[in-house]
C-alpha atoms as a PDB file:
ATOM      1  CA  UNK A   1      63.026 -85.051   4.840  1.00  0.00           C
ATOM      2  CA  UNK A   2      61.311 -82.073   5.116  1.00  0.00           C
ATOM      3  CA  UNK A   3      58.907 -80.226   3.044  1.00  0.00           C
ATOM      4  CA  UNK A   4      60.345 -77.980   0.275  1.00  0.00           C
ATOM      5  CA  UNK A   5      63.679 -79.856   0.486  1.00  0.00           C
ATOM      6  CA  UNK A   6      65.444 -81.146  -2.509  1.00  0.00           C
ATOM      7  CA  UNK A   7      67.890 -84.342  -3.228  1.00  0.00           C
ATOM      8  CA  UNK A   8      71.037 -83.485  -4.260  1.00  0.00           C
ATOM      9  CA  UNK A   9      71.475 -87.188  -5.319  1.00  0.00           C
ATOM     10  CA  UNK A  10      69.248 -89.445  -6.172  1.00  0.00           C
ATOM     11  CA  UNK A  11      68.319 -92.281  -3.294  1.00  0.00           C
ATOM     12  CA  UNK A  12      66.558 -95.672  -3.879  1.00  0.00           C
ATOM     13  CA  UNK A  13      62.810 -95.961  -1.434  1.00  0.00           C
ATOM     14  CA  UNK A  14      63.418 -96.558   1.915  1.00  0.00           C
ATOM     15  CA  UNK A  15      67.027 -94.939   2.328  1.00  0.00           C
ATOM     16  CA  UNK A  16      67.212 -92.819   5.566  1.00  0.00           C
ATOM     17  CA  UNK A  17      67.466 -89.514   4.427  1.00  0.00           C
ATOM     18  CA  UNK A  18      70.438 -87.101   5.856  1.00  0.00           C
ATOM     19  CA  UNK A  19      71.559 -83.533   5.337  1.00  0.00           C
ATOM     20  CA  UNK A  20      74.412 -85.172   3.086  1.00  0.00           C
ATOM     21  CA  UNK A  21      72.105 -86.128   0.389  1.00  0.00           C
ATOM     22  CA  UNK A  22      69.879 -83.110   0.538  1.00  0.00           C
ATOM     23  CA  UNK A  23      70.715 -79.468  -1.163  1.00  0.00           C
ATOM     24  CA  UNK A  24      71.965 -76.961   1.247  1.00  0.00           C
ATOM     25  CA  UNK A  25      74.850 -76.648   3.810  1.00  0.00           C
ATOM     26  CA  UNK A  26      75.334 -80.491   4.570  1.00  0.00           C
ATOM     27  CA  UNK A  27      76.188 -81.307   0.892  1.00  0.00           C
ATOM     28  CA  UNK A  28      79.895 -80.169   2.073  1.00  0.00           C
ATOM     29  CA  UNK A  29      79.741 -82.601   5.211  1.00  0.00           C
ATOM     30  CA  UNK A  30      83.400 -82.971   5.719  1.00  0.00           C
ATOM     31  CA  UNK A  31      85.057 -80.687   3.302  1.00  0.00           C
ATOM     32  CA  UNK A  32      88.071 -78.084   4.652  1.00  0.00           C
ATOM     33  CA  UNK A  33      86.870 -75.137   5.650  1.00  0.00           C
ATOM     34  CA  UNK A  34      86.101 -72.574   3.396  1.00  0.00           C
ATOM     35  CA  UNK A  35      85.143 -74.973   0.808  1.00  0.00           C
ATOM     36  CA  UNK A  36      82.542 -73.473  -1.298  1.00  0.00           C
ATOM     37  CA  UNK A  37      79.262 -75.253  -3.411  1.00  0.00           C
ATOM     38  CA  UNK A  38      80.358 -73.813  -7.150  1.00  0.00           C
ATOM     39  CA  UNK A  39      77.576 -73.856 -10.077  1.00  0.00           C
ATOM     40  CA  UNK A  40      79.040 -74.170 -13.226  1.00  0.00           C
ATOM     41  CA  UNK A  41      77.335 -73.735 -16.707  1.00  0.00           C
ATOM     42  CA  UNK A  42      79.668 -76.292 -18.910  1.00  0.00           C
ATOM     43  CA  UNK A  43      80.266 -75.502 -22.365  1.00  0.00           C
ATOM     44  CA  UNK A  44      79.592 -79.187 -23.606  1.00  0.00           C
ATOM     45  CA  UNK A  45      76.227 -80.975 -21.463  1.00  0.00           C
ATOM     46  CA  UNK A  46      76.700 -83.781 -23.041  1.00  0.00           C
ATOM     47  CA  UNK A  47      80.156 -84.654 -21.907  1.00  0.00           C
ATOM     48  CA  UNK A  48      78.886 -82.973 -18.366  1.00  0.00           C
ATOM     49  CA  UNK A  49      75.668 -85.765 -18.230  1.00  0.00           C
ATOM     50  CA  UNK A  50      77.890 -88.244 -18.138  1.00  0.00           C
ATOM     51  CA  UNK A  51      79.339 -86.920 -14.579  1.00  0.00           C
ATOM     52  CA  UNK A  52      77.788 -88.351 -11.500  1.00  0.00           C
ATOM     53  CA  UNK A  53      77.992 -86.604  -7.768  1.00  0.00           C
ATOM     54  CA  UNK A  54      81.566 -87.978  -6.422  1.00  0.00           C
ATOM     55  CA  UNK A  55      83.445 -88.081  -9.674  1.00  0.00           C
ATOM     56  CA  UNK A  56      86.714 -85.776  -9.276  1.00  0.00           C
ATOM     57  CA  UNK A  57      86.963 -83.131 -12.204  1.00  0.00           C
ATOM     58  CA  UNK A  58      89.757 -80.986 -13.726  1.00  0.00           C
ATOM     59  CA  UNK A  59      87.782 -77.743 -14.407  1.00  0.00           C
ATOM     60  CA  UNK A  60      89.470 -76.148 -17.826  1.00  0.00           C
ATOM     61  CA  UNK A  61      88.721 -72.720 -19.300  1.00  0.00           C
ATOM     62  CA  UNK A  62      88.973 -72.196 -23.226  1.00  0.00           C
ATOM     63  CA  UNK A  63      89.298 -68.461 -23.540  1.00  0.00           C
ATOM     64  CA  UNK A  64      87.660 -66.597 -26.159  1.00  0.00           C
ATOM     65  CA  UNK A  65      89.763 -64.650 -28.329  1.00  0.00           C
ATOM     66  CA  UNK A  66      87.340 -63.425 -30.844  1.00  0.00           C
ATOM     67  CA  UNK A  67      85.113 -64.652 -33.348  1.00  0.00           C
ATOM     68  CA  UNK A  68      85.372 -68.405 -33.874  1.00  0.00           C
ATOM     69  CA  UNK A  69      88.722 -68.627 -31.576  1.00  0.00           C
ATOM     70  CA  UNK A  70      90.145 -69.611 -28.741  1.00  0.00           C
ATOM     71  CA  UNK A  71      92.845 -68.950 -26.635  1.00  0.00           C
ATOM     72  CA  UNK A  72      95.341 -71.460 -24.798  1.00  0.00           C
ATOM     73  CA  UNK A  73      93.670 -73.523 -22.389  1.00  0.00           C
ATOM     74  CA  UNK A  74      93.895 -72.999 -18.792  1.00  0.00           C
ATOM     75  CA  UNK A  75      93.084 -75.543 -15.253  1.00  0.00           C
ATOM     76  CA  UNK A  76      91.369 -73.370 -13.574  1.00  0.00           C
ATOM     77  CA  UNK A  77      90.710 -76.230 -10.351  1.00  0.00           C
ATOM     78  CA  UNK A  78      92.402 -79.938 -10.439  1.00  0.00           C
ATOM     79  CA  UNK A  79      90.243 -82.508  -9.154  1.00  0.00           C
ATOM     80  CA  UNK A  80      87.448 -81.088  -7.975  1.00  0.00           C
ATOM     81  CA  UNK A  81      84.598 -83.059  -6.543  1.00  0.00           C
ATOM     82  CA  UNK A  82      80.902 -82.868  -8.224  1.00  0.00           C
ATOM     83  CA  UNK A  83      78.147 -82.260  -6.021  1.00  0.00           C
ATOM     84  CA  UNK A  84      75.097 -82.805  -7.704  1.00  0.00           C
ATOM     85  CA  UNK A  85      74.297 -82.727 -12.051  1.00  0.00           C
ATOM     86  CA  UNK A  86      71.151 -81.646 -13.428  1.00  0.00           C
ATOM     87  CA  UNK A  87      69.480 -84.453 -15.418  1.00  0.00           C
ATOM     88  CA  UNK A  88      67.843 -83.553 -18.929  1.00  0.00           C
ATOM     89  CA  UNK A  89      68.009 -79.717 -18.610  1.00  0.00           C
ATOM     90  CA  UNK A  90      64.692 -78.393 -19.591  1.00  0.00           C
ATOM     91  CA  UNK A  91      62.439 -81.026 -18.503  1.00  0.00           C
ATOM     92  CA  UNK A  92      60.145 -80.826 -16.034  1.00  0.00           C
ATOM     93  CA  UNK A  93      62.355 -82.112 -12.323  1.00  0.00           C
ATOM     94  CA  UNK A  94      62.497 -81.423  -8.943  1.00  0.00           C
ATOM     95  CA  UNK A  95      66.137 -81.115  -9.644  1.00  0.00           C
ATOM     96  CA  UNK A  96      67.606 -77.224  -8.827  1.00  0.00           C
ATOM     97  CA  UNK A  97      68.805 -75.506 -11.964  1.00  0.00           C
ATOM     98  CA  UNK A  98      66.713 -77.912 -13.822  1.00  0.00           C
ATOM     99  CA  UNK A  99      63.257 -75.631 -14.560  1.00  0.00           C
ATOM    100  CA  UNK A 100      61.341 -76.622 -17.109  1.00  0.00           C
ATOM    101  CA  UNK A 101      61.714 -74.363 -20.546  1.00  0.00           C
ATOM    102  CA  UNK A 102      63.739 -73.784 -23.816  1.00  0.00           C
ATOM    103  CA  UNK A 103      67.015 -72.792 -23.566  1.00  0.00           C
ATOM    104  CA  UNK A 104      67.616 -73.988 -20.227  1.00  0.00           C
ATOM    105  CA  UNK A 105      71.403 -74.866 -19.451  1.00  0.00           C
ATOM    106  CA  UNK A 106      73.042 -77.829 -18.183  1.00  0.00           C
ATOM    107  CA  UNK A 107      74.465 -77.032 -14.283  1.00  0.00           C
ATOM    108  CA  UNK A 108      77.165 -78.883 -12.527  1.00  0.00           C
ATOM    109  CA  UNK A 109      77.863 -78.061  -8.720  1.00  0.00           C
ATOM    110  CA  UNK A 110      81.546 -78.563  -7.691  1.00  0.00           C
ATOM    111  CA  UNK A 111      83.261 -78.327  -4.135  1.00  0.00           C
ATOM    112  CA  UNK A 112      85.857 -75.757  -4.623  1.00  0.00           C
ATOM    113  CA  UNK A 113      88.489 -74.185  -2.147  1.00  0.00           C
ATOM    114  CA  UNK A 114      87.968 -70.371  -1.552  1.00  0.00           C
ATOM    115  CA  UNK A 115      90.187 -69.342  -4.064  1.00  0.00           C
ATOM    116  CA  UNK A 116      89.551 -71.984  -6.721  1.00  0.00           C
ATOM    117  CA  UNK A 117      85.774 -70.980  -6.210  1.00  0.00           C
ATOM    118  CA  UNK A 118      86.498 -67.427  -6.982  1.00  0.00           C
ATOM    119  CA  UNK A 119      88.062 -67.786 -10.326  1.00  0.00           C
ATOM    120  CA  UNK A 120      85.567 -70.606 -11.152  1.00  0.00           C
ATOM    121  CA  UNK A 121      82.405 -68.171 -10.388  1.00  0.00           C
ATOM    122  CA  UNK A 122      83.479 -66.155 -13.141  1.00  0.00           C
ATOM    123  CA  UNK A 123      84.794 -68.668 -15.732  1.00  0.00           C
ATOM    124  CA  UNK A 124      81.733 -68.616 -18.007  1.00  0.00           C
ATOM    125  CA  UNK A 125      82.058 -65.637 -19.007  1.00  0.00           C
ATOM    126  CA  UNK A 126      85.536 -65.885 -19.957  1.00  0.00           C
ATOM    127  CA  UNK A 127      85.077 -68.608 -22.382  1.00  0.00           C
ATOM    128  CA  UNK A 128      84.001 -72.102 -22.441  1.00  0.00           C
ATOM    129  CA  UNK A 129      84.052 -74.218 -19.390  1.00  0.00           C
ATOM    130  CA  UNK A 130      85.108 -78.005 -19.946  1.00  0.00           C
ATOM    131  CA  UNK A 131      84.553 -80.769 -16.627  1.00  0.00           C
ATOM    132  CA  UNK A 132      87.410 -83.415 -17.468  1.00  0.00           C
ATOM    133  CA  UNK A 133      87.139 -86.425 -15.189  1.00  0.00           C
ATOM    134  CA  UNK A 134      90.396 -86.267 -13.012  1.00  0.00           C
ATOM    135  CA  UNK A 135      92.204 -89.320 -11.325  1.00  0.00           C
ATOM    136  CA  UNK A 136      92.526 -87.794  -8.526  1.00  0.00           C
END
């Protein structure tokens, strides 16, 4: 592993080291082409720290309707892989996403198709994004 590169899982000592585990272009060894690395800001971290890189998701959008509402919800992506979760958002980690610092949000990376990716790059500010484990 080079200098200045970062795990995108975590390894135990003494595991040889490939582009698959590290942040950056080999994180979607294997995936169709045009599959994109998606960061998404859930609306509930604690339901999004219990994901793990691997776990298929169903990635659901809760529009916002107005003040204290929402409107119908909608599958925005069906099961999803997750990349890589920040761990204890705020703290000080070598994790990306993860700086150190109130107010800092939890981030969940996703292998999307191209057009999945699209509407998931805006979802946030639609509404509130939900991660619900899919079996598939």
């Amino acid at each position: 592993m080079a200098d200045g590169q970062v795990l995108a899982v975590p390894v135990l000592g003494g595991t040889v080291i490939s582009s698959t585990v590290l942040v950056g272009d080999g994180m979607l060894t294997g995936a169709p082409e045009g599959t994109a690395a998606v960061p998404l800001r859930p609306a509930d971290p604690a339901a999004a720290a219990l994901l793990s890189p691997g776990v298929r998701v169903n990635v659901v959008l809760a529009p916002e309707q107005g003040f204290d509402s929402a409107g119908d919800p909608q599958i925005l992506a069906a099961g999803v892989p997750v990349l890589w979760v920040t761990r204890n958002p705020g703290a000080d980690s070598p994790w990306p996403g993860a700086a150190s610092g109130e107010g800092q949000e939890q981030l969940v990376v996703v292998a999307a198709s191209e057009v999945d990716a699209a509407r998931l790059a805006v979802a946030s500010v639609q509404g509130g994004v939900y991660l619900v484990p899919a079996s598939r």
